[in-house]
C-alpha atoms as a PDB file:
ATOM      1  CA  UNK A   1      53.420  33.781 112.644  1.00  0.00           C
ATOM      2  CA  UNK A   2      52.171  30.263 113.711  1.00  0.00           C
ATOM      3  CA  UNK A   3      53.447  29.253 117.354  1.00  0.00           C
ATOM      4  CA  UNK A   4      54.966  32.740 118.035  1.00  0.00           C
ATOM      5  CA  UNK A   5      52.072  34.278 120.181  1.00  0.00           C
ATOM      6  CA  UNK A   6      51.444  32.694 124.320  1.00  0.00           C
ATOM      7  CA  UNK A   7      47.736  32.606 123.906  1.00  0.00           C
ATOM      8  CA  UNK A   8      46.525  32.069 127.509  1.00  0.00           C
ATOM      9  CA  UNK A   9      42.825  30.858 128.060  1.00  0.00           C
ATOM     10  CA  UNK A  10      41.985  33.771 129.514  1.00  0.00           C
ATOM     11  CA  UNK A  11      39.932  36.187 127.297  1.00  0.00           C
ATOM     12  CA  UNK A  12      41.465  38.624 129.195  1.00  0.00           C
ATOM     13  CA  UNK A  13      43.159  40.866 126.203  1.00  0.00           C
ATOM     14  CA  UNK A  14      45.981  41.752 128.618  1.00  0.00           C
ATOM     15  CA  UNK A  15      46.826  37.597 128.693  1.00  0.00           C
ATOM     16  CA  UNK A  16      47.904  38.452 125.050  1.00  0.00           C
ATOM     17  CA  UNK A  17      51.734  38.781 125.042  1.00  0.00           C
ATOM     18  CA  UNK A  18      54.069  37.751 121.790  1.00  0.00           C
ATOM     19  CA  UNK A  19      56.329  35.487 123.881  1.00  0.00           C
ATOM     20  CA  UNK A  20      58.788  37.793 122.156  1.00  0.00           C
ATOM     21  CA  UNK A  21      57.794  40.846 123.657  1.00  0.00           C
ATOM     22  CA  UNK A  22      58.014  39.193 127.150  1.00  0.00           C
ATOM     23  CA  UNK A  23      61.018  40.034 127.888  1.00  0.00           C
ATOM     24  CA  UNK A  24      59.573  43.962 127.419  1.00  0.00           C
ATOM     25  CA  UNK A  25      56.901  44.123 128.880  1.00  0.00           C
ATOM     26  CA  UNK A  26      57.394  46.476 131.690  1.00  0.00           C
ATOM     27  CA  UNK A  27      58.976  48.964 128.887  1.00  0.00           C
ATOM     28  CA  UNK A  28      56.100  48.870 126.232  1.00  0.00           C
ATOM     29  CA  UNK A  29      52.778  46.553 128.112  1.00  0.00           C
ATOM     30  CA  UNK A  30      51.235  50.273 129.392  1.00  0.00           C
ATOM     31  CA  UNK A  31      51.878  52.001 125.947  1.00  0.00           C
ATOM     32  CA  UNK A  32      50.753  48.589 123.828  1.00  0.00           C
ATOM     33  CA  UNK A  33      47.503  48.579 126.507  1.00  0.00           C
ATOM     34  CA  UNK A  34      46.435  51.907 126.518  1.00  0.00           C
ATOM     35  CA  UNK A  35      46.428  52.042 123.127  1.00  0.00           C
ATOM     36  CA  UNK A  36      45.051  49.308 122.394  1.00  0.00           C
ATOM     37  CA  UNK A  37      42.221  50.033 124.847  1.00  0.00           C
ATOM     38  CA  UNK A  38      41.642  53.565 122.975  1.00  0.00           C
ATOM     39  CA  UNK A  39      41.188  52.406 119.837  1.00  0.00           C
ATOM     40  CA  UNK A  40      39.344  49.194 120.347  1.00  0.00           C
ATOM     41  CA  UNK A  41      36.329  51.717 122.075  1.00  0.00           C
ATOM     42  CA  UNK A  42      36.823  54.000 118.741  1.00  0.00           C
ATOM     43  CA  UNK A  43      36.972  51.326 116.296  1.00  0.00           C
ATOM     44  CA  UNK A  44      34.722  47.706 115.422  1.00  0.00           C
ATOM     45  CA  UNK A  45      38.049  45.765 116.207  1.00  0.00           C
ATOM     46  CA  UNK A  46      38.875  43.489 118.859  1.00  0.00           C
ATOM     47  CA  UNK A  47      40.907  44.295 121.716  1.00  0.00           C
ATOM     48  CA  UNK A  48      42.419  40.829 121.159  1.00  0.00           C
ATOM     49  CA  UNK A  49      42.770  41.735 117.400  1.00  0.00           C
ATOM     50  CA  UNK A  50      44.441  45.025 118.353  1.00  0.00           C
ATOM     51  CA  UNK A  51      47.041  43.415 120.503  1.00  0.00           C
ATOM     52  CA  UNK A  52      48.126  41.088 118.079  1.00  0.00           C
ATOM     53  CA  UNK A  53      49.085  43.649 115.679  1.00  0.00           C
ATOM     54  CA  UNK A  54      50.130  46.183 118.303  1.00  0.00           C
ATOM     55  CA  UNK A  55      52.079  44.414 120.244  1.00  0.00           C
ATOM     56  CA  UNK A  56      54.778  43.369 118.043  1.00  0.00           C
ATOM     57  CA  UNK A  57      54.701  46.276 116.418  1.00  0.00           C
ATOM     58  CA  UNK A  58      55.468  48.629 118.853  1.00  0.00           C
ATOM     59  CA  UNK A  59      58.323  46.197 120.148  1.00  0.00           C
ATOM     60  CA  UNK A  60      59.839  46.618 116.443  1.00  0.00           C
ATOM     61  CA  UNK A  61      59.618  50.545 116.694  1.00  0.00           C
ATOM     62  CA  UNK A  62      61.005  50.567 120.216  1.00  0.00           C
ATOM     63  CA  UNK A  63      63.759  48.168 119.653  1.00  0.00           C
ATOM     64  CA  UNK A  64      65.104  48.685 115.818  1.00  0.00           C
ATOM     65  CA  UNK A  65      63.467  52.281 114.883  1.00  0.00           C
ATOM     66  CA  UNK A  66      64.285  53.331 118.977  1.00  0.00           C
ATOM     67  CA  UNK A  67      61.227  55.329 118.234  1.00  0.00           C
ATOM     68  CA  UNK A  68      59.527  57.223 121.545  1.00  0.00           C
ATOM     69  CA  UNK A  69      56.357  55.789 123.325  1.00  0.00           C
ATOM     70  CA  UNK A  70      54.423  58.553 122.122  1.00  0.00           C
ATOM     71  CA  UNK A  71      50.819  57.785 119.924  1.00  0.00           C
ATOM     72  CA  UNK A  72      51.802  60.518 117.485  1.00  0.00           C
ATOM     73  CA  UNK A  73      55.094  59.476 117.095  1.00  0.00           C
ATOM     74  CA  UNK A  74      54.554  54.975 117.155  1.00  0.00           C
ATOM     75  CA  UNK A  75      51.423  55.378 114.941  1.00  0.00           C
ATOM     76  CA  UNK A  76      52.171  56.280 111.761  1.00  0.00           C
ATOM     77  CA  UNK A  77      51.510  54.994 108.157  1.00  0.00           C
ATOM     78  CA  UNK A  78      55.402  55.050 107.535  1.00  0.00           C
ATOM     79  CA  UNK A  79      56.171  52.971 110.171  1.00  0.00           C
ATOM     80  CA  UNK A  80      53.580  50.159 109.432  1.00  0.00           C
ATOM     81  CA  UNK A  81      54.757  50.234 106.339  1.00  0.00           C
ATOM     82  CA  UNK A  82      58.181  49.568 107.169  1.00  0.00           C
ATOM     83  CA  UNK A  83      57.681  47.276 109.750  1.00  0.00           C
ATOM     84  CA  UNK A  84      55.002  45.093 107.380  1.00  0.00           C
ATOM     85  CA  UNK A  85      58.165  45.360 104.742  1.00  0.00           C
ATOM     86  CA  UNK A  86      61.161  44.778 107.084  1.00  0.00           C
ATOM     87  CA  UNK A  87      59.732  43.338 110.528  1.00  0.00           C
ATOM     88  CA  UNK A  88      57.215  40.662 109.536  1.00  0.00           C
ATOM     89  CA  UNK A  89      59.307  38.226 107.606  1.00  0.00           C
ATOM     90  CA  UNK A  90      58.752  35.148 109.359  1.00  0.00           C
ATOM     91  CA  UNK A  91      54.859  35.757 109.188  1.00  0.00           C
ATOM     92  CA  UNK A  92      52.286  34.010 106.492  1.00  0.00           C
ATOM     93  CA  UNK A  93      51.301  36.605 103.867  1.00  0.00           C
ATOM     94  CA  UNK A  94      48.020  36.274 105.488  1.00  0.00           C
ATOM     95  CA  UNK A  95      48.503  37.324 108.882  1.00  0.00           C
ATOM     96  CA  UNK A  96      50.846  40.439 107.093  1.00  0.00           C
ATOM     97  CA  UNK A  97      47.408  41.474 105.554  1.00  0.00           C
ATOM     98  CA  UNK A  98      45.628  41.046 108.784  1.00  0.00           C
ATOM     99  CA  UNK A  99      48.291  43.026 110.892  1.00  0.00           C
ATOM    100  CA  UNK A 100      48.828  45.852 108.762  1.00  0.00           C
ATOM    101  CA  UNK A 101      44.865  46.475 108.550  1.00  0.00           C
ATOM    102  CA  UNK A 102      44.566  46.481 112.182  1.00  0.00           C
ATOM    103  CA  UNK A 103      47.509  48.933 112.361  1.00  0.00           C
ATOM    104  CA  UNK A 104      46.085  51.146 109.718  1.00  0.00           C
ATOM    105  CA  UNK A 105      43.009  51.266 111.814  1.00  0.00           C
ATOM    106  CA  UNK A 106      44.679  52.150 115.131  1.00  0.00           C
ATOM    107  CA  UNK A 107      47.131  54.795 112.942  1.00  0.00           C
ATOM    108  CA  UNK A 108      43.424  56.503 111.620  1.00  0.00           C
ATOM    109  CA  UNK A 109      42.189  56.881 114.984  1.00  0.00           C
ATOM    110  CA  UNK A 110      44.864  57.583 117.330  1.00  0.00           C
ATOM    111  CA  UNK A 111      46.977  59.569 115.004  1.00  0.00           C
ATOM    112  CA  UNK A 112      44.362  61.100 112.643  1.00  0.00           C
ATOM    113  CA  UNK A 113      46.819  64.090 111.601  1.00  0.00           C
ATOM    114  CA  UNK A 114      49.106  61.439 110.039  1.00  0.00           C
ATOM    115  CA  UNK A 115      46.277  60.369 107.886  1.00  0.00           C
ATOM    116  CA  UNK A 116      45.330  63.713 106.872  1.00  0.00           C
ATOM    117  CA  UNK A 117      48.542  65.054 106.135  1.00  0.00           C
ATOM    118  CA  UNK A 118      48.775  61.818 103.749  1.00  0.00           C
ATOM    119  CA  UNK A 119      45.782  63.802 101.527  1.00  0.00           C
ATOM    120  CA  UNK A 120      47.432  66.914 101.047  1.00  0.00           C
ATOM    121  CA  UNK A 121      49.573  68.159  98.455  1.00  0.00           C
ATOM    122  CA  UNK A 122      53.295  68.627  99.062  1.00  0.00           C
ATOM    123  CA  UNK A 123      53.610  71.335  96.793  1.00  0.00           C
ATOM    124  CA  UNK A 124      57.618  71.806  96.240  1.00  0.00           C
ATOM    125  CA  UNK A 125      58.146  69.826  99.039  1.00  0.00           C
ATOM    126  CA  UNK A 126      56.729  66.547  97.023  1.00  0.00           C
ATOM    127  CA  UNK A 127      59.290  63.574  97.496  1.00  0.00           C
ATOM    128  CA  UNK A 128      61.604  63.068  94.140  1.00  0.00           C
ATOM    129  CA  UNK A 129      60.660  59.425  93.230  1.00  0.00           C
ATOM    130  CA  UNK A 130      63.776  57.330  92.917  1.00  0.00           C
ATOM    131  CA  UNK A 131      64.475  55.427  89.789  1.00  0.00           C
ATOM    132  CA  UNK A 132      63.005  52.094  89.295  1.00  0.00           C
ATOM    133  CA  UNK A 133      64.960  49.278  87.395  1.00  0.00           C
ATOM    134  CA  UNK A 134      64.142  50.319  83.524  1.00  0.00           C
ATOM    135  CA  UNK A 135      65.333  53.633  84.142  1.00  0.00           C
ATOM    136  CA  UNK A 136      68.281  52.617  85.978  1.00  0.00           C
ATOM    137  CA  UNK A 137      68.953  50.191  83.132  1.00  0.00           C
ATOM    138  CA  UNK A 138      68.418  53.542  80.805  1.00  0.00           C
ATOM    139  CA  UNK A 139      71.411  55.614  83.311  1.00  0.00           C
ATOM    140  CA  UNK A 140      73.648  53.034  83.067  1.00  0.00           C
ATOM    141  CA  UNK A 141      73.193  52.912  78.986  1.00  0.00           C
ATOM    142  CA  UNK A 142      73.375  56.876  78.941  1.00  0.00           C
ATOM    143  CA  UNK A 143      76.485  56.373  81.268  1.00  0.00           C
ATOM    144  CA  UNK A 144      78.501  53.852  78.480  1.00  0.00           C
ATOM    145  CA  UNK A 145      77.218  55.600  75.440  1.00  0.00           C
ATOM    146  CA  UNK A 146      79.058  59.009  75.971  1.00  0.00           C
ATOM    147  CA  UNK A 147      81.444  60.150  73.168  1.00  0.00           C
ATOM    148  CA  UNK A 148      84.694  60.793  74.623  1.00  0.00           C
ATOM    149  CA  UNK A 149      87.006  58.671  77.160  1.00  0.00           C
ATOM    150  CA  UNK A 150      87.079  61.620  79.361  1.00  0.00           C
ATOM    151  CA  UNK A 151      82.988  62.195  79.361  1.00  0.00           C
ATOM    152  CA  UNK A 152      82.587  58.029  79.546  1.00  0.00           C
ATOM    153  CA  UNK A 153      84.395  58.966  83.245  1.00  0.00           C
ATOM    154  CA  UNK A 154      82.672  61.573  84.293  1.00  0.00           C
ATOM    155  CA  UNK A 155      79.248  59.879  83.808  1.00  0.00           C
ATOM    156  CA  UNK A 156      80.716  57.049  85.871  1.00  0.00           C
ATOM    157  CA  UNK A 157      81.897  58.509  88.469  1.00  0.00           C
ATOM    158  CA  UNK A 158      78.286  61.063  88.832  1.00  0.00           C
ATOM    159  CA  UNK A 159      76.416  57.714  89.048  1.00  0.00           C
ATOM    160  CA  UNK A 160      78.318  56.047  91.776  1.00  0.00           C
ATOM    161  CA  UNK A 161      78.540  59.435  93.626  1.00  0.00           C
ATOM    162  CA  UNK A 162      75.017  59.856  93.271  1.00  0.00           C
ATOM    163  CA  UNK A 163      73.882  55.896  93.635  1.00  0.00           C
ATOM    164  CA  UNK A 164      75.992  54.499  95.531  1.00  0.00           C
ATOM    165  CA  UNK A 165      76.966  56.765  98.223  1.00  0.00           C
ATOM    166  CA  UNK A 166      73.386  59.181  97.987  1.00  0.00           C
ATOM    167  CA  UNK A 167      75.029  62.439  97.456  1.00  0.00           C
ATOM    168  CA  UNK A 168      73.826  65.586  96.504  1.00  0.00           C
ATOM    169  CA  UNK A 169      74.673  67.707  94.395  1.00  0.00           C
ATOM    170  CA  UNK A 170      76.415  70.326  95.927  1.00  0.00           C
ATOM    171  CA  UNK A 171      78.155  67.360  97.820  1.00  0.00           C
ATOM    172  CA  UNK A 172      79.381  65.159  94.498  1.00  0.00           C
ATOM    173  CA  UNK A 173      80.634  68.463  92.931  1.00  0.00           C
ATOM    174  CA  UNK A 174      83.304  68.374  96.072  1.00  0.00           C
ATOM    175  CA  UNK A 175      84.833  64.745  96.018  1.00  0.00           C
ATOM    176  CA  UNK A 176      88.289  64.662  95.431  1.00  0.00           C
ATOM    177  CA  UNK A 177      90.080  61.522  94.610  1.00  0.00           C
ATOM    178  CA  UNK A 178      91.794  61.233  98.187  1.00  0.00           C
ATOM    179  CA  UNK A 179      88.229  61.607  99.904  1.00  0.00           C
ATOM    180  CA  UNK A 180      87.476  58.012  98.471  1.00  0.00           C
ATOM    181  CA  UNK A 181      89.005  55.736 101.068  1.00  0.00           C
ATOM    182  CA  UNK A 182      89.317  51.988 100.174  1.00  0.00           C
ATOM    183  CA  UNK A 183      89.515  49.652 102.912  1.00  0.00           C
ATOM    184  CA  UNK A 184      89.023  45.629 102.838  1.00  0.00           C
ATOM    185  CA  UNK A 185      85.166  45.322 103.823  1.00  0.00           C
ATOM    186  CA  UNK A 186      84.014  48.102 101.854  1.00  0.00           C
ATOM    187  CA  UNK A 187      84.767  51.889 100.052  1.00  0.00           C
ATOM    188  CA  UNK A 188      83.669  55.440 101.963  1.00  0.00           C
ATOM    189  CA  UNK A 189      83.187  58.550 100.790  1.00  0.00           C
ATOM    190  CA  UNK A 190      84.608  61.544 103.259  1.00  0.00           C
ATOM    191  CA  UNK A 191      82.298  64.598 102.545  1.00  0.00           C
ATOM    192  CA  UNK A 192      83.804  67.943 102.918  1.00  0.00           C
ATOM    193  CA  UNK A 193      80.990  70.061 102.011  1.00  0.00           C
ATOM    194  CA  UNK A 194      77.503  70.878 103.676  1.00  0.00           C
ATOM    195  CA  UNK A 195      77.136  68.416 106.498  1.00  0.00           C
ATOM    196  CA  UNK A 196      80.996  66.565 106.890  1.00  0.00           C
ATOM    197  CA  UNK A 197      80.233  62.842 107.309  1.00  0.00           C
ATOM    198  CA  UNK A 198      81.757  59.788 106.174  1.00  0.00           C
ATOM    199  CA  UNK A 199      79.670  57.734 103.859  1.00  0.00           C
ATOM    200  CA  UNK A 200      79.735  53.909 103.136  1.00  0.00           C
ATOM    201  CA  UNK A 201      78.984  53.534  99.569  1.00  0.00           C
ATOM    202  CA  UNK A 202      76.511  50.449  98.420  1.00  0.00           C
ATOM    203  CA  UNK A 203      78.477  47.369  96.955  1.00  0.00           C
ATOM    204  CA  UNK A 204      77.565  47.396  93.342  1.00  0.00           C
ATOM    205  CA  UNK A 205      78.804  50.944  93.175  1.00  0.00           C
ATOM    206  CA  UNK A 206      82.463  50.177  94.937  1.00  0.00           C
ATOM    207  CA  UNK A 207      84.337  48.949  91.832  1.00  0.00           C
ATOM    208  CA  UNK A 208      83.118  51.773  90.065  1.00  0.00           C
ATOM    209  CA  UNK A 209      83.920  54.457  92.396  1.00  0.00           C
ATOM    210  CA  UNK A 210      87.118  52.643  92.903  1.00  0.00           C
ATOM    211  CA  UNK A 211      88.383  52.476  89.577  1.00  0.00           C
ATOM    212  CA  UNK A 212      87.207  56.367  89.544  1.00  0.00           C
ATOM    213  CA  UNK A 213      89.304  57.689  92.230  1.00  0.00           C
ATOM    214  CA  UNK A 214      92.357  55.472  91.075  1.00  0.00           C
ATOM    215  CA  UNK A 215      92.167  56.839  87.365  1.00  0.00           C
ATOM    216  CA  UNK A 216      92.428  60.472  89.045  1.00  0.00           C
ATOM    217  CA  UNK A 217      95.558  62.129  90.228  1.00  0.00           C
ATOM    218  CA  UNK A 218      95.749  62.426  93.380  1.00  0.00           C
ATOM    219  CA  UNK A 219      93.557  65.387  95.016  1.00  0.00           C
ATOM    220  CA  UNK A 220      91.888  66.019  91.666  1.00  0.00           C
ATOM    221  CA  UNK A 221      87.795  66.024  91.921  1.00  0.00           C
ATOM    222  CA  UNK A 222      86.107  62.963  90.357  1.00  0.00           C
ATOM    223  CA  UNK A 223      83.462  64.967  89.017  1.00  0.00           C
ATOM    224  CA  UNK A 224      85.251  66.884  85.977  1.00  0.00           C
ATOM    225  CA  UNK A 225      88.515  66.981  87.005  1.00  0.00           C
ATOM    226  CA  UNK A 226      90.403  70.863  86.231  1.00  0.00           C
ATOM    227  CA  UNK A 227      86.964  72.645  86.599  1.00  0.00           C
ATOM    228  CA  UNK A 228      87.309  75.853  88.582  1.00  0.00           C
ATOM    229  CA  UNK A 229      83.451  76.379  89.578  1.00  0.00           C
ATOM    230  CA  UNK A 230      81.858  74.434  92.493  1.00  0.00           C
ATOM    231  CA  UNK A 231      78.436  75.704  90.764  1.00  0.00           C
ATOM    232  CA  UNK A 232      74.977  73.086  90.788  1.00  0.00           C
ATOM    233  CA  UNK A 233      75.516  74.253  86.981  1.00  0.00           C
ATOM    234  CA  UNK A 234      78.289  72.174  86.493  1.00  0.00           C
ATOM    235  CA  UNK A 235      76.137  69.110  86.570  1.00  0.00           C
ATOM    236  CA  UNK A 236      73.594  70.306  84.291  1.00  0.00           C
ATOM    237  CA  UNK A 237      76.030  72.031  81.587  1.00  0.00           C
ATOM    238  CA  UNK A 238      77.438  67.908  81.491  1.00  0.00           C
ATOM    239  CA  UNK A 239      73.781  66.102  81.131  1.00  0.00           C
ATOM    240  CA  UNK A 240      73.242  69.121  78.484  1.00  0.00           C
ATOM    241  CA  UNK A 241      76.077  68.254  76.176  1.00  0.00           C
ATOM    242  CA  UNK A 242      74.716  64.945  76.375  1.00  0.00           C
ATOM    243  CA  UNK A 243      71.781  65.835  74.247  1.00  0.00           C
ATOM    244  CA  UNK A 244      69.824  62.987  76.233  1.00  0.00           C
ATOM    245  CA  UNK A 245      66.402  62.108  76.818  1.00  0.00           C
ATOM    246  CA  UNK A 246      67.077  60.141  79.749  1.00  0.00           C
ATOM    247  CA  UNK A 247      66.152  61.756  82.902  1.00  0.00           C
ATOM    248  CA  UNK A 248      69.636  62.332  84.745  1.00  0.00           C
ATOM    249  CA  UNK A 249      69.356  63.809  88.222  1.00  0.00           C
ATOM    250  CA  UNK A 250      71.349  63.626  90.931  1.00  0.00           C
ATOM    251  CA  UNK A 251      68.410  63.921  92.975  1.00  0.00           C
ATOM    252  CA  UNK A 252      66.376  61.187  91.359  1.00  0.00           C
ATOM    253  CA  UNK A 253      69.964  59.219  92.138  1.00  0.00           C
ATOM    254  CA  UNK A 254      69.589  60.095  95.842  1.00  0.00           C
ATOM    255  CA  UNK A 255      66.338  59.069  96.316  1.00  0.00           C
ATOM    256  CA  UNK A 256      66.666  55.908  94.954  1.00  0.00           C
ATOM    257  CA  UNK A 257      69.933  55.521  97.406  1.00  0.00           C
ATOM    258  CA  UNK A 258      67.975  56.359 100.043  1.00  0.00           C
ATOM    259  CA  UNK A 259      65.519  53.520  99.494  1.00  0.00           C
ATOM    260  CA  UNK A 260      67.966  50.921  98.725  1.00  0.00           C
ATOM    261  CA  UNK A 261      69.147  51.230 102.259  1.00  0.00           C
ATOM    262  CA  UNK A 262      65.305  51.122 103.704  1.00  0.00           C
ATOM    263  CA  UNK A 263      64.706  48.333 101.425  1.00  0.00           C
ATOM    264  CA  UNK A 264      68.489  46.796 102.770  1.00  0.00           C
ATOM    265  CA  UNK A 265      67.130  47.214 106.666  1.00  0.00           C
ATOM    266  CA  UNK A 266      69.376  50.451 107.735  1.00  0.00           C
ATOM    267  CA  UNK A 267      68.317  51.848 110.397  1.00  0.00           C
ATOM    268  CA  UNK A 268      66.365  55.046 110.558  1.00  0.00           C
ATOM    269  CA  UNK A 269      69.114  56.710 112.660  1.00  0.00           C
ATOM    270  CA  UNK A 270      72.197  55.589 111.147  1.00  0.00           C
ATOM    271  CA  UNK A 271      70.586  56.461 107.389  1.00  0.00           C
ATOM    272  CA  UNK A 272      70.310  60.008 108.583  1.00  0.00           C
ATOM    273  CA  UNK A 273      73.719  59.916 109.827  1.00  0.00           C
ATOM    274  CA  UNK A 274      75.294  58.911 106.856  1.00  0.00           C
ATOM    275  CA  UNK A 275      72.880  60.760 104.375  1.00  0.00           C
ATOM    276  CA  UNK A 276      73.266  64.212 105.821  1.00  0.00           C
ATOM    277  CA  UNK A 277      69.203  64.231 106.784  1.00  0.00           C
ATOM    278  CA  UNK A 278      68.220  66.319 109.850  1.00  0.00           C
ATOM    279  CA  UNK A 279      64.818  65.002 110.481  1.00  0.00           C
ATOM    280  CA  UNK A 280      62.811  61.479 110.058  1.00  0.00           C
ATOM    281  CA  UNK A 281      60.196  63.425 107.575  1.00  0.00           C
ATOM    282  CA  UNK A 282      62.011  62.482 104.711  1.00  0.00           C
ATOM    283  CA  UNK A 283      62.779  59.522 105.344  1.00  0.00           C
ATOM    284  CA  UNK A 284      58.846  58.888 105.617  1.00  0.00           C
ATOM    285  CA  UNK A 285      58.420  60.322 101.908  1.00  0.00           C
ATOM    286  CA  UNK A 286      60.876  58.270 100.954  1.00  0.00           C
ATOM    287  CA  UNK A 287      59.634  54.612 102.622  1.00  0.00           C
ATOM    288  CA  UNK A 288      55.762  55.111 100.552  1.00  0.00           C
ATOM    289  CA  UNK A 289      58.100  53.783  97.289  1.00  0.00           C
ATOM    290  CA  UNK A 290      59.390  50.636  99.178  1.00  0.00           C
ATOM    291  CA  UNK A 291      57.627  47.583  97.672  1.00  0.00           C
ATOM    292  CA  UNK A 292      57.563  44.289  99.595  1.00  0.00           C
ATOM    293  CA  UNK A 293      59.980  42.806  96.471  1.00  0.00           C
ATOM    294  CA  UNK A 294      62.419  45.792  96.956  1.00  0.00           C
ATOM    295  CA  UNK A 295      63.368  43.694  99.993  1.00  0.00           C
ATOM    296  CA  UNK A 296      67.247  42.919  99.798  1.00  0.00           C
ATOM    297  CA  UNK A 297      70.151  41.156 101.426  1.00  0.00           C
ATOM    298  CA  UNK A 298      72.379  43.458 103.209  1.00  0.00           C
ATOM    299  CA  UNK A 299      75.864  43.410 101.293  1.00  0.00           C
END
């Protein structure tokens, strides 16, 4: 980021300070130089190099992520990614390249059991990968193309439950019409079951969820109104009598919420408020699908 760095003639490494950071440097300067220090003497790079990359880094975890001065906790292959994605936008795609390879560097030798943990298999644990833009294209057809009024509604409503405000299954099954609250800015979603939060839901999903809650009488569910079962079942007896090939899943539909608002800038602590999330970890499954083009205005 040309001009944004107070490069003093010194070739003292501590005379390296983002003019941004100045402001900080009593918080972060003994985190940023001891571990910049530690992995310069483990690695071929620069302490110079290091702080470059570190520097502002660290600032962008402290400040937006509030993430703890800790190695294990600052290093970590998510949160280079993220910051490369969402904290580096005024920088040349050059000095992007050059940042995030210093940071992987520093992430491989000062948090090794981040790396390692990348190489293993997660089993049943593996992250659900969201749906990408042909396949959302493909939910949206599935969504128009059902037979009945009534079915047409349903399918509706599942998708903006499941897109637009990230919910899961046992969750969407639980929406009534008078949990939908429509204000000027912006439509949330009160959730009653599991983990009560309110939710706000993304902006291309608002009309639809809208036009959902006002078609319903008032208290009915969204999901297929007059049911009697609260069962997971419920979801998959509907995308049955479909007799579909496209892959409908509310948790396919929650992923791919969860990385719209990653990809939108949300922070990490106010996306597992309104998500229902207890811990960062999935969050970090989540953020190895965000592409620098998935980067989006905020709505």
């Amino acid at each position: 980021m040309t001009g944004a760095y107070d490069r003093d003639v010194s070739s003292a490494p501590s005379t390296y300070v983002p003019i941004l950071a100045l402001p900080y440097r009593d918080v972060i300067g003994a985190f940023v130089r001891d571990s910049v220090v530690e992995a310069a003497r483990l690695t071929d790079r620069t302490e110079r190099d290091l702080y470059a990359a570190a520097t502002p880094f660290v600032l962008w975890c402290w400040q937006v992520r509030a993430t703890e001065l800790i190695p294990g906790r600052i290093f970590r292959r998510f949160l280079v990614q993220q910051f490369v994605h969402l904290g580096m936008d005024a920088y040349s795609v050059g000095s992007r390249a050059t940042h995030r390879s210093a940071l992987w560097r520093m992430v491989e030798v000062l948090n090794p059991t981040d790396v390692e943990d990348g190489h293993r298999s997660l089993g049943r644990t593996a992250t659900i990968a969201p749906y990408n833009d042909v396949e959302l294209t493909r939910l949206y057809g599935w969504s128009r193309g059902q037979t009945t009024a009534h079915r047409r509604k349903d399918a509706a409503a599942l998708l903006a439950l499941g897109l637009g405000a990230g919910l899961a299954t046992r969750e969407l099954l639980t929406v009534r019409s008078d949990d939908v609250v429509i204000g000027e800015t912006g439509i949330l979603v009160r959730v009653q079951a599991g983990r009560a939060r309110v939710v706000p839901v993304l902006a291309e999903w608002r009309r639809t969820l809208a036009d959902a809650a006002s078609d319903a009488e008032k208290g009915a569910l969204l999901f297929r109104p007059g049911r009697h079962s609260g069962a997971e079942g419920q979801v998959t007896d509907f995308i049955t009598r479909s007799r579909t090939t496209v892959d409908v899943r509310p948790s396919r539909m929650r992923s791919t919420w969860l990385l719209n608002h990653l990809a939108l800038g949300t922070s990490a602590r106010e996306l597992l408020r309104i998500s229902g999330l207890k811990n960062y970890a999935a969050l970090d499954k989540i953020a190895e699908f965000l592409q620098p083009d998935d980067m989006k205005q905020k709505l």
